[in-house]
Protein backbone atom coordinates (compact mmCIF):
# COMPACT_ATOMS: atom_id res chain seq x y z
CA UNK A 1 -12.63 -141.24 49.83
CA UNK A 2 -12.36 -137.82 51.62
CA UNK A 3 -16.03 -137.57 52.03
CA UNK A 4 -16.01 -141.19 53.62
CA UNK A 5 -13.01 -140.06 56.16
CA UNK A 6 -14.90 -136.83 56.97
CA UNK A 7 -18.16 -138.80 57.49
CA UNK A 8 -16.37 -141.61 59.88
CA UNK A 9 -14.34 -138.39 61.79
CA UNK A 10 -18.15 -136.97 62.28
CA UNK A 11 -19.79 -140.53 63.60
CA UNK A 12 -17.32 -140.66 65.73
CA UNK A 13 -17.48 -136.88 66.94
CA UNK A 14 -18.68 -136.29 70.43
CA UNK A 15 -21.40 -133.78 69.42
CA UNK A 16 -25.26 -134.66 69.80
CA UNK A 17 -25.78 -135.18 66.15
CA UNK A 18 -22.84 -137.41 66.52
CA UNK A 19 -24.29 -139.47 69.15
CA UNK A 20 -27.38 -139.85 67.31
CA UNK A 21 -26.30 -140.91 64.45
CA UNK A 22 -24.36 -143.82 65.97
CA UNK A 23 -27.57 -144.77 68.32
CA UNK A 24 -29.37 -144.91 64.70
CA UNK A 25 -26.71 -146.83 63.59
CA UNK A 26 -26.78 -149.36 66.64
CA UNK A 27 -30.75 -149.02 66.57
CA UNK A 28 -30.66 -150.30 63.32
CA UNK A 29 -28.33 -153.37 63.67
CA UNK A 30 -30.02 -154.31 67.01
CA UNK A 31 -33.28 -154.28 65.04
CA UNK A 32 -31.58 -156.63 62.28
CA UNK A 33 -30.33 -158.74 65.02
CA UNK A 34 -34.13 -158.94 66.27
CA UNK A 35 -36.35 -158.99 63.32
CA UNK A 36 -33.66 -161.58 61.58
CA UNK A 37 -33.97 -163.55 64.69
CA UNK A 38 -37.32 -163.40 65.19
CA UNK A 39 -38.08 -164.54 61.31
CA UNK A 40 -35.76 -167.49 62.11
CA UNK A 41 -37.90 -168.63 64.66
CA UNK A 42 -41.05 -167.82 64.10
CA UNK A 43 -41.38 -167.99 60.21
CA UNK A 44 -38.91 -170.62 59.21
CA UNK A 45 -39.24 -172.98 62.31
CA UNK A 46 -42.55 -172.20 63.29
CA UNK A 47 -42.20 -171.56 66.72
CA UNK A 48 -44.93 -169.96 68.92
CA UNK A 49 -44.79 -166.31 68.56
CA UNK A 50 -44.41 -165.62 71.54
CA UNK A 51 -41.35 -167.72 72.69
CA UNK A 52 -39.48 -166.40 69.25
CA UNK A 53 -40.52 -162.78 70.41
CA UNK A 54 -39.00 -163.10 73.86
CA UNK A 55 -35.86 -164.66 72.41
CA UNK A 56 -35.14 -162.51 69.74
CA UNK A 57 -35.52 -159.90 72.22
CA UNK A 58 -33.30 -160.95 74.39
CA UNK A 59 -30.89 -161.66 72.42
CA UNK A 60 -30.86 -158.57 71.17
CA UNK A 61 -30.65 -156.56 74.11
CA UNK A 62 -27.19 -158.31 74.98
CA UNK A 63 -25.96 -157.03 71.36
CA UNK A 64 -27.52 -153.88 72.09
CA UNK A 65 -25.90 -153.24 75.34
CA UNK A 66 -22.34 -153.67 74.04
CA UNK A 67 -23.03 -151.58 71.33
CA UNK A 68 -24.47 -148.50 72.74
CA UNK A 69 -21.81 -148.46 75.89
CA UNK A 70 -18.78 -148.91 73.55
CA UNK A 71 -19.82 -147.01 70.50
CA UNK A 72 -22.62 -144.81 70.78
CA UNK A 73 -22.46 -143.46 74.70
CA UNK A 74 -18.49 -144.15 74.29
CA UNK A 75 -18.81 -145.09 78.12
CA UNK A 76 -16.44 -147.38 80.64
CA UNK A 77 -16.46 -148.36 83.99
CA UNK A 78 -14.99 -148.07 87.16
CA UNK A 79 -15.64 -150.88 88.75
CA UNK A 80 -17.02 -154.26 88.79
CA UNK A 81 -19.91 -152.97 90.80
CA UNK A 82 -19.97 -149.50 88.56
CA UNK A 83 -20.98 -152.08 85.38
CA UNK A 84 -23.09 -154.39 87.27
CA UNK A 85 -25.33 -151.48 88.12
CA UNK A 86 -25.02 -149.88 84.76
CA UNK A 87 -26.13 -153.53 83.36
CA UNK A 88 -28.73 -154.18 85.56
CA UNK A 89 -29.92 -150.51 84.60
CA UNK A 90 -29.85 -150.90 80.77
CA UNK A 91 -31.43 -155.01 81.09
CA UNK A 92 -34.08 -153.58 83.50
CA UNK A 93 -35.48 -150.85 80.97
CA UNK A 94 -34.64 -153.08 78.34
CA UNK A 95 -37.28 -155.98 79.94
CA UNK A 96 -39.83 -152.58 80.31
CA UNK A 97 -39.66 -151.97 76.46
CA UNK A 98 -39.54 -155.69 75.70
CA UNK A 99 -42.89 -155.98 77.65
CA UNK A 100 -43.99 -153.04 75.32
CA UNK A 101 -42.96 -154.68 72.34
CA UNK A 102 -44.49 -158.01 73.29
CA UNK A 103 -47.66 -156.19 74.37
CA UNK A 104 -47.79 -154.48 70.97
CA UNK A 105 -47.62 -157.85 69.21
CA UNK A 106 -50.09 -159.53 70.82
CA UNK A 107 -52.21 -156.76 70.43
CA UNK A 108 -51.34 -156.75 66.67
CA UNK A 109 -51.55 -160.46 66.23
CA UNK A 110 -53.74 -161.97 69.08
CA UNK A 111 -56.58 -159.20 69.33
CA UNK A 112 -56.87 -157.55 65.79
CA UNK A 113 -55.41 -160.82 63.51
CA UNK A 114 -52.65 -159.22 61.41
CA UNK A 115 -49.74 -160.39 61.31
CA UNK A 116 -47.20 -161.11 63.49
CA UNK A 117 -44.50 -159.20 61.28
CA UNK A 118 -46.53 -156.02 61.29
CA UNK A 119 -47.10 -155.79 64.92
CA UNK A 120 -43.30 -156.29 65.01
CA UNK A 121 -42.43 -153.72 63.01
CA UNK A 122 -44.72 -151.03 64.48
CA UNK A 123 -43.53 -151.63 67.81
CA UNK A 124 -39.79 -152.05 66.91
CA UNK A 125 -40.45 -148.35 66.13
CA UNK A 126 -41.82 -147.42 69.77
CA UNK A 127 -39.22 -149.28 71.12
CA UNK A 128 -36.40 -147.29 69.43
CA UNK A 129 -37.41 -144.31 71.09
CA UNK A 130 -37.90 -145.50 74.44
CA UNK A 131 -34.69 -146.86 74.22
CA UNK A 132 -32.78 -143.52 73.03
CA UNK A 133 -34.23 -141.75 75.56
CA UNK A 134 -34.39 -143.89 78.36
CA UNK A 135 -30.38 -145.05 78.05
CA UNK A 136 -29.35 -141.44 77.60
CA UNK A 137 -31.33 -140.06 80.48
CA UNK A 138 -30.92 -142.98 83.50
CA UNK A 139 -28.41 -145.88 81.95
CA UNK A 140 -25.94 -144.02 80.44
CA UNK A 141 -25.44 -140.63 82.04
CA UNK A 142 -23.37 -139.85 84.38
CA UNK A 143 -20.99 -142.09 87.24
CA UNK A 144 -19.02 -143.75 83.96
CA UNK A 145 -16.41 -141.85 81.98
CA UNK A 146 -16.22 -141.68 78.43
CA UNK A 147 -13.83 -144.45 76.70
CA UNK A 148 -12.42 -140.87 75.17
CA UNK A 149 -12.13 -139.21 78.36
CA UNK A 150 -10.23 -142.06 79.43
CA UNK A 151 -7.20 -141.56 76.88
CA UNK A 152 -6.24 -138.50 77.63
């Protein structure tokens, strides 16, 4: 149980490592929330590919918004207008890594006939990364304090 505590005090550390971890964390539930979705759709109700691509993805990028302001960038706002543009931030690069993912199905399924799933997976991977680094570099830094800064 003491090795469980310690783990859970360093997850929710504010070190690097820490903040990776929970983005991997996040990363992978979002992906869940996807993928799952996305099977739904597509394999159990048959519906085109591309419509259960879309709305898996945007589904998840809701999820994944809460998530990575609240528990992995531990961030709050301001102000109404401090959120809207941090939304509007994190939904915009979200719809430019959506495009890749939905490019890198197509491609996958459309142009080279494999399957759906496998383009999904391979660019659920590219899409991770742009993600990371495009939320900690333009969504999340800065103009928002931490929800820890906040107690104190």
């Amino acid at each position: 149980m003491r090795i469980i505590n310690r783990v859970i005090e360093y997850v929710r550390g504010k070190s690097a490592s820490a903040e990776s971890i929970r983005y991997i964390i996040v990363g992978a539930l979002t992906t869940l929330v996807n993928y799952g979705l996305f099977e739904l759709l597509h394999g159990l109700l048959e519906i085109d590919v591309t419509i259960s691509n879309v709305t898996s993805i945007s589904v998840s990028i809701i999820f994944a918004y809460f998530t990575n302001k609240y528990f992995v960038f531990k961030r709050h706002s301001d102000s109404f207008s401090a959120l809207a543009v941090e939304f509007i931030k994190f939904v915009g690069s979200r719809l430019f890594t959506m495009a890749l993912e939905v490019g890198v199905v197509l491609l996958i399924h459309n142009v080279m006939g494999h399957d759906a799933r496998i383009g999904k997976i391979l660019a659920q991977v590219l899409v991770v990364i742009a993600n990371y680094i495009i939320s900690k570099l333009i969504v999340f830094r800065g103009g928002s304090k931490s929800t820890e800064d906040t107690k104190e």
